[in-house]
PDB file of N, CA and C in Angstrom:
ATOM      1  N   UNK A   1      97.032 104.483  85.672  1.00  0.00           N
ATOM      2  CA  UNK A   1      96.754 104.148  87.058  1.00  0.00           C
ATOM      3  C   UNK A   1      96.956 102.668  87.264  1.00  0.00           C
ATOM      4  N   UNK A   2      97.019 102.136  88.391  1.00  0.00           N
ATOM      5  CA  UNK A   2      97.513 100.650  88.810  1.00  0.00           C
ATOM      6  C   UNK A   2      96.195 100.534  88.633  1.00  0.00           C
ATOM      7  N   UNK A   3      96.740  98.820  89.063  1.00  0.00           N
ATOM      8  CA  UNK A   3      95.177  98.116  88.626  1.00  0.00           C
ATOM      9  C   UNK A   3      94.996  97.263  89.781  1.00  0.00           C
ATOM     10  N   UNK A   4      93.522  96.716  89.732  1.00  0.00           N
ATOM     11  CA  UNK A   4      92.552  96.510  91.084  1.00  0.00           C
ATOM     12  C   UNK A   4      91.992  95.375  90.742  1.00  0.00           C
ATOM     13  N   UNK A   5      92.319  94.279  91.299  1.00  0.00           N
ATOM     14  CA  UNK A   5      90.398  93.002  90.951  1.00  0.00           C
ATOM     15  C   UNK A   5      89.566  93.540  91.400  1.00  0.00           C
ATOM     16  N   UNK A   6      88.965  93.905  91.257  1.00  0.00           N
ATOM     17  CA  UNK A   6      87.207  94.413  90.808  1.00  0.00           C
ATOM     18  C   UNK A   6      86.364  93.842  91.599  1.00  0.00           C
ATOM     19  N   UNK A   7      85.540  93.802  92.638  1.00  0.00           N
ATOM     20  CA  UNK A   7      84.780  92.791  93.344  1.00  0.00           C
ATOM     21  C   UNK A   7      85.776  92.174  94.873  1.00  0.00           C
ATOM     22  N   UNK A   8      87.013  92.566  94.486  1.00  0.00           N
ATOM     23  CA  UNK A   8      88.028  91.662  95.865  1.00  0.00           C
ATOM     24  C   UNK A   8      87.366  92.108  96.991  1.00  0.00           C
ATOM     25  N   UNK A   9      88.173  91.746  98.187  1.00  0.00           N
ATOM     26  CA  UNK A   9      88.030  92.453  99.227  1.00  0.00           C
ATOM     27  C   UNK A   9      88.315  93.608  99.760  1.00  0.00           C
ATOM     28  N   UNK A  10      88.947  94.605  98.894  1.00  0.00           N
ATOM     29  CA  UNK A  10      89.171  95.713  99.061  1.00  0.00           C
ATOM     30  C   UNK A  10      88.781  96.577  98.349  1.00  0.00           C
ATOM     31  N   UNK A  11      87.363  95.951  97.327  1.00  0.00           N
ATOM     32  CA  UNK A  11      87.133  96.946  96.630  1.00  0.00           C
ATOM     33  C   UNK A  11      85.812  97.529  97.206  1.00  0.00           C
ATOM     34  N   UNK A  12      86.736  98.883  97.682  1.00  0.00           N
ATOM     35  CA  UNK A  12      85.918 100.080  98.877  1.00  0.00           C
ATOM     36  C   UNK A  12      86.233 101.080  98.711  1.00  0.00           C
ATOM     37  N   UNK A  13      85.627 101.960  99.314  1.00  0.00           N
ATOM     38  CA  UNK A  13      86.034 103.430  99.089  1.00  0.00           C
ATOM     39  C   UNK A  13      87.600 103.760  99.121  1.00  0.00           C
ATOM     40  N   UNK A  14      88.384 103.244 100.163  1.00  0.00           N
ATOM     41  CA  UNK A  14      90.090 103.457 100.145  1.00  0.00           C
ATOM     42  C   UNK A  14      90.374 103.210  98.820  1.00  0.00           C
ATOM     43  N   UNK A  15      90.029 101.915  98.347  1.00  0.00           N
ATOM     44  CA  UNK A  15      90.357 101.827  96.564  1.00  0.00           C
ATOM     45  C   UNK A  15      90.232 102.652  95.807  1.00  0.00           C
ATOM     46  N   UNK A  16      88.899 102.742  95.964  1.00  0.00           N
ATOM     47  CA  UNK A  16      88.575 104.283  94.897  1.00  0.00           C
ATOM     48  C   UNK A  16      89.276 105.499  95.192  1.00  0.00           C
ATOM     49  N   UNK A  17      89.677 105.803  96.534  1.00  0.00           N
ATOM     50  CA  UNK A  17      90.288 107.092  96.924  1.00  0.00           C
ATOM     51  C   UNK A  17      91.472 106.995  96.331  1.00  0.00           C
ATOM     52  N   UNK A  18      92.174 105.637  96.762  1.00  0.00           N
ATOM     53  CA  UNK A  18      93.721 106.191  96.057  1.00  0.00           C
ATOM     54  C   UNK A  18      93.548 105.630  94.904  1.00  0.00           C
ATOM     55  N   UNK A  19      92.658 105.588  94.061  1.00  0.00           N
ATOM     56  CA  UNK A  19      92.455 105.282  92.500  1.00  0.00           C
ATOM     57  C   UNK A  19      92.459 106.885  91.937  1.00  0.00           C
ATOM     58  N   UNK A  20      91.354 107.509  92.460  1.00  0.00           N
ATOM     59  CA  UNK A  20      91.171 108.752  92.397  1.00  0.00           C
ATOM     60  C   UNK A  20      92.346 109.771  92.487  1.00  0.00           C
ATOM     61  N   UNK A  21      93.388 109.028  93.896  1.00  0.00           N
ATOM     62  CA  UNK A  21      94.281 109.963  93.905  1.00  0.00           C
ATOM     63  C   UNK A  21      95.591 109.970  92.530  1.00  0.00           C
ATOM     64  N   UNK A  22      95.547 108.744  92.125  1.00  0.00           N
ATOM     65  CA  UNK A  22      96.433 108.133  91.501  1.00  0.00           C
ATOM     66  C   UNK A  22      95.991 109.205  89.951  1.00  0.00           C
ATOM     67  N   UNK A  23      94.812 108.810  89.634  1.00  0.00           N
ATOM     68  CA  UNK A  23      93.888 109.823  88.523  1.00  0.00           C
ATOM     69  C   UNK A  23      94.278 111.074  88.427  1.00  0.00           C
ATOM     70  N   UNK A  24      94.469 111.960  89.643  1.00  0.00           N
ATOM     71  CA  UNK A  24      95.174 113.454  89.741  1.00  0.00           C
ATOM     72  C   UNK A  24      96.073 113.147  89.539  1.00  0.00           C
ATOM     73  N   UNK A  25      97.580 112.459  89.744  1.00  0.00           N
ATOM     74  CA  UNK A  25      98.689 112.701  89.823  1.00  0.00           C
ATOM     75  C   UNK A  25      99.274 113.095  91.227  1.00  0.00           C
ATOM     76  N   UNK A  26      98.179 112.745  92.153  1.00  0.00           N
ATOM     77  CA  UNK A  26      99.015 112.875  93.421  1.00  0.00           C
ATOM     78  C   UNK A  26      99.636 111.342  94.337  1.00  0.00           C
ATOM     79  N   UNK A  27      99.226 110.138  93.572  1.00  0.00           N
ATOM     80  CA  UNK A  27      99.746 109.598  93.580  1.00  0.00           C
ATOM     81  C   UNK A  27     100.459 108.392  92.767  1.00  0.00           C
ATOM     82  N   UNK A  28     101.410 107.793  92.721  1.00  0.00           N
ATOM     83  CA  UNK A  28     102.122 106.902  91.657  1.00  0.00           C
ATOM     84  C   UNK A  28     101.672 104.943  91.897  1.00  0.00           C
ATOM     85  N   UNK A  29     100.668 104.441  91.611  1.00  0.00           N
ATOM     86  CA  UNK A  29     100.544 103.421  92.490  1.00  0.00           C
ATOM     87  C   UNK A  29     100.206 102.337  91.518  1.00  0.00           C
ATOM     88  N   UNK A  30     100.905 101.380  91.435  1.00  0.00           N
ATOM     89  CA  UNK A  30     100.828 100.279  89.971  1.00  0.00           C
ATOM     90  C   UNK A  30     100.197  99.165  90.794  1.00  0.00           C
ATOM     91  N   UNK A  31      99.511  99.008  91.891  1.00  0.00           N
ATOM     92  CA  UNK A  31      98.632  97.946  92.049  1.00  0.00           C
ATOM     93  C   UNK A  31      98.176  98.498  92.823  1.00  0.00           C
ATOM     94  N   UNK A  32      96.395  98.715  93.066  1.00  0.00           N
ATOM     95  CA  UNK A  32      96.247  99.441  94.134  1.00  0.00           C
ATOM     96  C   UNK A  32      95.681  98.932  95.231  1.00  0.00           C
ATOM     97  N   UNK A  33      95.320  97.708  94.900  1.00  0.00           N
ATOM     98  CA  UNK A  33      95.415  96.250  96.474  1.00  0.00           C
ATOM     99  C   UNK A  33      95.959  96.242  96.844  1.00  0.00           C
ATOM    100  N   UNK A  34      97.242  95.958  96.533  1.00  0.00           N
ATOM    101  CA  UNK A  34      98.635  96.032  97.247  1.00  0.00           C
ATOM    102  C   UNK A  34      98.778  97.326  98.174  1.00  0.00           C
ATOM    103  N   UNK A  35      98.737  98.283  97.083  1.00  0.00           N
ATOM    104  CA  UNK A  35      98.881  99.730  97.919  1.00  0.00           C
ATOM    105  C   UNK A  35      97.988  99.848  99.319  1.00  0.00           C
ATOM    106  N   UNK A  36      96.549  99.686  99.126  1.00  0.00           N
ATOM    107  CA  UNK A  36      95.586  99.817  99.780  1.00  0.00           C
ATOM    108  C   UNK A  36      95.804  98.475 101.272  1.00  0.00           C
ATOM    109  N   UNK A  37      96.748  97.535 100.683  1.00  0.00           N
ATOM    110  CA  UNK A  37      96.468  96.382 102.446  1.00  0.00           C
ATOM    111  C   UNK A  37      97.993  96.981 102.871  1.00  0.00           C
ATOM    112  N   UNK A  38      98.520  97.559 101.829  1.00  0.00           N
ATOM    113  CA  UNK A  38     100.017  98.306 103.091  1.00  0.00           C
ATOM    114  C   UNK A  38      99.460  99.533 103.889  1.00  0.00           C
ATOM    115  N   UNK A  39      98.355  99.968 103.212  1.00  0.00           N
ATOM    116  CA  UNK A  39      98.357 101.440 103.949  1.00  0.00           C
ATOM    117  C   UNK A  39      97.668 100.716 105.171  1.00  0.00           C
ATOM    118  N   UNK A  40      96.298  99.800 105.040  1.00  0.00           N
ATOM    119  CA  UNK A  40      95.606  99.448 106.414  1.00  0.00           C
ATOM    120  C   UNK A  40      96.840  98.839 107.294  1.00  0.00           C
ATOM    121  N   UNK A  41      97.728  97.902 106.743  1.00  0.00           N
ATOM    122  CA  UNK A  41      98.519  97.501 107.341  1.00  0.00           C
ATOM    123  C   UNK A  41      99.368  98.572 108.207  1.00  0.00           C
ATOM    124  N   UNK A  42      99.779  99.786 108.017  1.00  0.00           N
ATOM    125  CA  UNK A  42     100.825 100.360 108.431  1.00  0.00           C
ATOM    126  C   UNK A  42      99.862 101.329 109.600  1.00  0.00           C
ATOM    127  N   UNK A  43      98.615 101.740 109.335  1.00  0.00           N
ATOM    128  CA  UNK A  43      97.913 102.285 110.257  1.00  0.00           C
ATOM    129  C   UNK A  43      97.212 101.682 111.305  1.00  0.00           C
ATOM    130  N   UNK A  44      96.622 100.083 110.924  1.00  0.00           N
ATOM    131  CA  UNK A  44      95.977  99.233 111.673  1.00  0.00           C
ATOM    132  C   UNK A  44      96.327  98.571 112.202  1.00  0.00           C
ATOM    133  N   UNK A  45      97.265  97.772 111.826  1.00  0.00           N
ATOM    134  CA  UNK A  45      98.087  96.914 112.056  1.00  0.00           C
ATOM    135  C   UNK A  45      98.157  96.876 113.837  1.00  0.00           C
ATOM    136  N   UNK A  46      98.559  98.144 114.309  1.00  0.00           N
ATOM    137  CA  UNK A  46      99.798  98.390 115.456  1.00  0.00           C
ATOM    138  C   UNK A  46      98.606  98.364 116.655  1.00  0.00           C
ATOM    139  N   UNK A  47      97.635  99.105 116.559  1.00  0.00           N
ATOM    140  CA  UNK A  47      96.339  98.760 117.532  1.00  0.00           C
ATOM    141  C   UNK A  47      95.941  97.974 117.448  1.00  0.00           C
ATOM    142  N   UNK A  48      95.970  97.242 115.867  1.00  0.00           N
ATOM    143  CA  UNK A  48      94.800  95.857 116.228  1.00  0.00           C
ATOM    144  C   UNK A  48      95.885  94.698 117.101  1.00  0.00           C
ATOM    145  N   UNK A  49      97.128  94.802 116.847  1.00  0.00           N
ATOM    146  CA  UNK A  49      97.857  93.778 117.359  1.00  0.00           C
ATOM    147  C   UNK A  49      97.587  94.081 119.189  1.00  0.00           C
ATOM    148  N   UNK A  50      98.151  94.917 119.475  1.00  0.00           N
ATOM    149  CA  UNK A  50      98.123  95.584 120.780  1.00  0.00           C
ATOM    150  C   UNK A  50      96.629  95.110 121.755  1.00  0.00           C
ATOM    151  N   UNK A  51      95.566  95.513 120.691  1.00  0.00           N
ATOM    152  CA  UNK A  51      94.473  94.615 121.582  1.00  0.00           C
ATOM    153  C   UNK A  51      94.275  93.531 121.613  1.00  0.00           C
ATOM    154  N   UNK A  52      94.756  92.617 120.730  1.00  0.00           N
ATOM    155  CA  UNK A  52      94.674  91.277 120.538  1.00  0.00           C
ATOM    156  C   UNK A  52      95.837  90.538 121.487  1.00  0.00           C
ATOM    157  N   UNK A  53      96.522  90.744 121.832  1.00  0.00           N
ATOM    158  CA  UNK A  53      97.462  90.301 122.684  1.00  0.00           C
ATOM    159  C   UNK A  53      97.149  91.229 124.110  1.00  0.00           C
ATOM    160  N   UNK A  54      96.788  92.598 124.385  1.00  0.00           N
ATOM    161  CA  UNK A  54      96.947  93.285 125.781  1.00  0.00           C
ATOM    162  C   UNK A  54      95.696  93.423 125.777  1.00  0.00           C
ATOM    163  N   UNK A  55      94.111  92.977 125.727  1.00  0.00           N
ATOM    164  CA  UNK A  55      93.097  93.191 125.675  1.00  0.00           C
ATOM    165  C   UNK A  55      92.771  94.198 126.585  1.00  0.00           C
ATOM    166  N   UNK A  56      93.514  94.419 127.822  1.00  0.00           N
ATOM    167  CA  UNK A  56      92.820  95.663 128.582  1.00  0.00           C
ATOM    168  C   UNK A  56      93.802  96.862 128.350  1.00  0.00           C
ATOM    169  N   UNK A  57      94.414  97.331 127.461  1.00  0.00           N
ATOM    170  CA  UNK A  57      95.379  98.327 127.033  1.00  0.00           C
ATOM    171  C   UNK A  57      94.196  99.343 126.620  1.00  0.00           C
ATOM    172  N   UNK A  58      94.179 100.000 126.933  1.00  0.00           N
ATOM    173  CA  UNK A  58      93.251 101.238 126.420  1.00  0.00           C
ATOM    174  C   UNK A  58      94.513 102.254 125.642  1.00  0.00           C
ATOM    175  N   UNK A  59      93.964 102.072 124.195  1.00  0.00           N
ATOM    176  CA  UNK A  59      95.224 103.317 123.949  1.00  0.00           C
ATOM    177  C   UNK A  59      94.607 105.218 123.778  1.00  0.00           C
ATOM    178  N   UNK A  60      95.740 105.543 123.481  1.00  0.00           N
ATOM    179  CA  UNK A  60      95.274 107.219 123.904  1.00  0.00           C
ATOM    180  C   UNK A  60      95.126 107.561 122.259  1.00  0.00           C
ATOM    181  N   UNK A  61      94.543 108.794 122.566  1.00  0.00           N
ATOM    182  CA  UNK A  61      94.279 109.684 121.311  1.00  0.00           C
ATOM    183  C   UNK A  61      95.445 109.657 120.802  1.00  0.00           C
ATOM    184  N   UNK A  62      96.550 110.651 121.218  1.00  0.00           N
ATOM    185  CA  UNK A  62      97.536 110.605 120.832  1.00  0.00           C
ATOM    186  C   UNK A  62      98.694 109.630 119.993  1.00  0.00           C
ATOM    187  N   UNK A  63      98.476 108.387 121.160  1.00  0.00           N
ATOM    188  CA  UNK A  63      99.419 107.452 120.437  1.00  0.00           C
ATOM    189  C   UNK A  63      98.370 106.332 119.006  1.00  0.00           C
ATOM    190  N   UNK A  64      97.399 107.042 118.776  1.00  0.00           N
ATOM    191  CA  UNK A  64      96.723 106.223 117.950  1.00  0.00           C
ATOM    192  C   UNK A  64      96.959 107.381 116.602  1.00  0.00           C
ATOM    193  N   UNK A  65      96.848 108.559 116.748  1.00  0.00           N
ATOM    194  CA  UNK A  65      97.547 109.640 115.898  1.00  0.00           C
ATOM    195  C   UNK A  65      98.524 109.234 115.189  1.00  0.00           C
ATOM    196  N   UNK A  66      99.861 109.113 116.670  1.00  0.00           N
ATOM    197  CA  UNK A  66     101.304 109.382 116.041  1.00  0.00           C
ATOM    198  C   UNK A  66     101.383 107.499 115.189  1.00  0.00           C
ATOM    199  N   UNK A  67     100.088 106.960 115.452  1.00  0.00           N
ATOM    200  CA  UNK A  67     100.404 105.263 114.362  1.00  0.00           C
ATOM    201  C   UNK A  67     100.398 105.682 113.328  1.00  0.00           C
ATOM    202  N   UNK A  68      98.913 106.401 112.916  1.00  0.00           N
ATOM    203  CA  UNK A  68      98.299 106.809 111.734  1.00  0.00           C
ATOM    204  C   UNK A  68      99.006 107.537 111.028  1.00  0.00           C
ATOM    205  N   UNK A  69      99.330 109.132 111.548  1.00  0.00           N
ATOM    206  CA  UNK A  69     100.723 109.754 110.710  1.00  0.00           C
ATOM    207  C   UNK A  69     101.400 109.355 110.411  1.00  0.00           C
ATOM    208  N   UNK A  70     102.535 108.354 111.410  1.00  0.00           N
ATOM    209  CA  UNK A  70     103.684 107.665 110.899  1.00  0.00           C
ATOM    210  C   UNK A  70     103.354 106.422 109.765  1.00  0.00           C
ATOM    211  N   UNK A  71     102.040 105.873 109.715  1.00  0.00           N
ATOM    212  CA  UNK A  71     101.782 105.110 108.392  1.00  0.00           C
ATOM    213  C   UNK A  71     101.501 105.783 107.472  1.00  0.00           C
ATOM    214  N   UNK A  72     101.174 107.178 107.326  1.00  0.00           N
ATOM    215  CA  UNK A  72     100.296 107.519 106.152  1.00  0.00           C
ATOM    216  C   UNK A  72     101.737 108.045 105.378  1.00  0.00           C
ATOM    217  N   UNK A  73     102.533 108.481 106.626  1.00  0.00           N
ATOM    218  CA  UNK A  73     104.215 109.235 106.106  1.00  0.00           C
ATOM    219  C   UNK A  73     104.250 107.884 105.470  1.00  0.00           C
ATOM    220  N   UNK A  74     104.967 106.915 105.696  1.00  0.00           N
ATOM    221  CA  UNK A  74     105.956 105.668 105.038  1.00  0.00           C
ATOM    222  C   UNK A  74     104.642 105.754 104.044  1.00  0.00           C
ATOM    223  N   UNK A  75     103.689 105.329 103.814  1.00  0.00           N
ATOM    224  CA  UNK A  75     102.692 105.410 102.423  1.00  0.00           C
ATOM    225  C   UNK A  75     102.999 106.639 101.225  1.00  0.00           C
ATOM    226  N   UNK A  76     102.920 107.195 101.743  1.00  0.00           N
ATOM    227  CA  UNK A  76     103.549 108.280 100.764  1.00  0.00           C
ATOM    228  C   UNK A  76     104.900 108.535 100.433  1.00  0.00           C
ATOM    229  N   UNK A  77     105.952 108.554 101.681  1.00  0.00           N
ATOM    230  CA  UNK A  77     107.115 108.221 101.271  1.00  0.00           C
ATOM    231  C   UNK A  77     107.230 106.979  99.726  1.00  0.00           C
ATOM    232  N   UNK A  78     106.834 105.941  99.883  1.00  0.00           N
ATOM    233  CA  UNK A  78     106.720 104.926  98.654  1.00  0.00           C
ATOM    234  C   UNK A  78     105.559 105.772  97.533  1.00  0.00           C
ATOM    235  N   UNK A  79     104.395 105.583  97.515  1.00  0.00           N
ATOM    236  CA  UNK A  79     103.661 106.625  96.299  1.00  0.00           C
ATOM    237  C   UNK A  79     103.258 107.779  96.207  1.00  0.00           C
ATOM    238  N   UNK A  80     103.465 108.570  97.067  1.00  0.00           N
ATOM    239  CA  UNK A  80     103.137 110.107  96.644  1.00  0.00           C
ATOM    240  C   UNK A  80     104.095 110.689  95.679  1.00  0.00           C
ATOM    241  N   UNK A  81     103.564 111.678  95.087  1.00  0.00           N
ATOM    242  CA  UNK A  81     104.523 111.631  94.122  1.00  0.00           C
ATOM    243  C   UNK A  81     104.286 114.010  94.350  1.00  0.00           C
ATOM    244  N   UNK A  82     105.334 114.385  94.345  1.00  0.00           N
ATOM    245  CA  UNK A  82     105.478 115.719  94.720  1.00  0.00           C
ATOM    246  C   UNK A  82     105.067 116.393  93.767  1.00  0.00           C
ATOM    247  N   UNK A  83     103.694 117.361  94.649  1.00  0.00           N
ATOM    248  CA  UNK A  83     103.079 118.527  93.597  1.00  0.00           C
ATOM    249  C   UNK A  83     103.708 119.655  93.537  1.00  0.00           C
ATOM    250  N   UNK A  84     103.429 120.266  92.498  1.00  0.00           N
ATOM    251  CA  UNK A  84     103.619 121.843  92.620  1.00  0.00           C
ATOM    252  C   UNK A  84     102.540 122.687  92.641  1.00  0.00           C
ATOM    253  N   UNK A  85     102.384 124.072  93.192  1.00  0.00           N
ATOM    254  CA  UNK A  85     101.674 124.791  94.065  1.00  0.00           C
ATOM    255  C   UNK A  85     101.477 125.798  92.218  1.00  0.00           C
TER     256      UNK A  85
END
């Protein structure tokens, strides 16, 4: 499994999850800080910018979805690594 500083700022449950996931074999991830500020990055990123610049933008269910899916896809696209059933 990748490896983590211990105590950083990301050491939180997301760490442990894709530590954990990494542990099964469902995912491939050789640093998992790294891994873990691309994934907030690719899901958070796009709302937090949006309110910080359009403060009265109210966004919808939907388009806060299709952020999250489309980050969690490109996250896995790079470390998921394909199970069999």
């Amino acid at each position: 499994m990748g490896t983590r500083r211990a105590g950083g700022p990301l050491d939180t449950p997301l760490a442990a999850a894709v530590e954990a996931l990494g542990a099964r074999g469902a995912l491939l991830v050789p640093d998992v800080e790294l891994a873990v500020r691309q994934l907030v990055a690719l899901t958070v990123s796009v709302p937090q910018l949006t309110q910080t610049f359009d403060p009265g933008h109210v966004p919808t269910e939907a388009g806060l979805r299709a952020v999250v899916a489309g980050g969690v896809e490109v996250f896995l696209a790079r470390y998921g690594v394909l199970m069999q059933p």
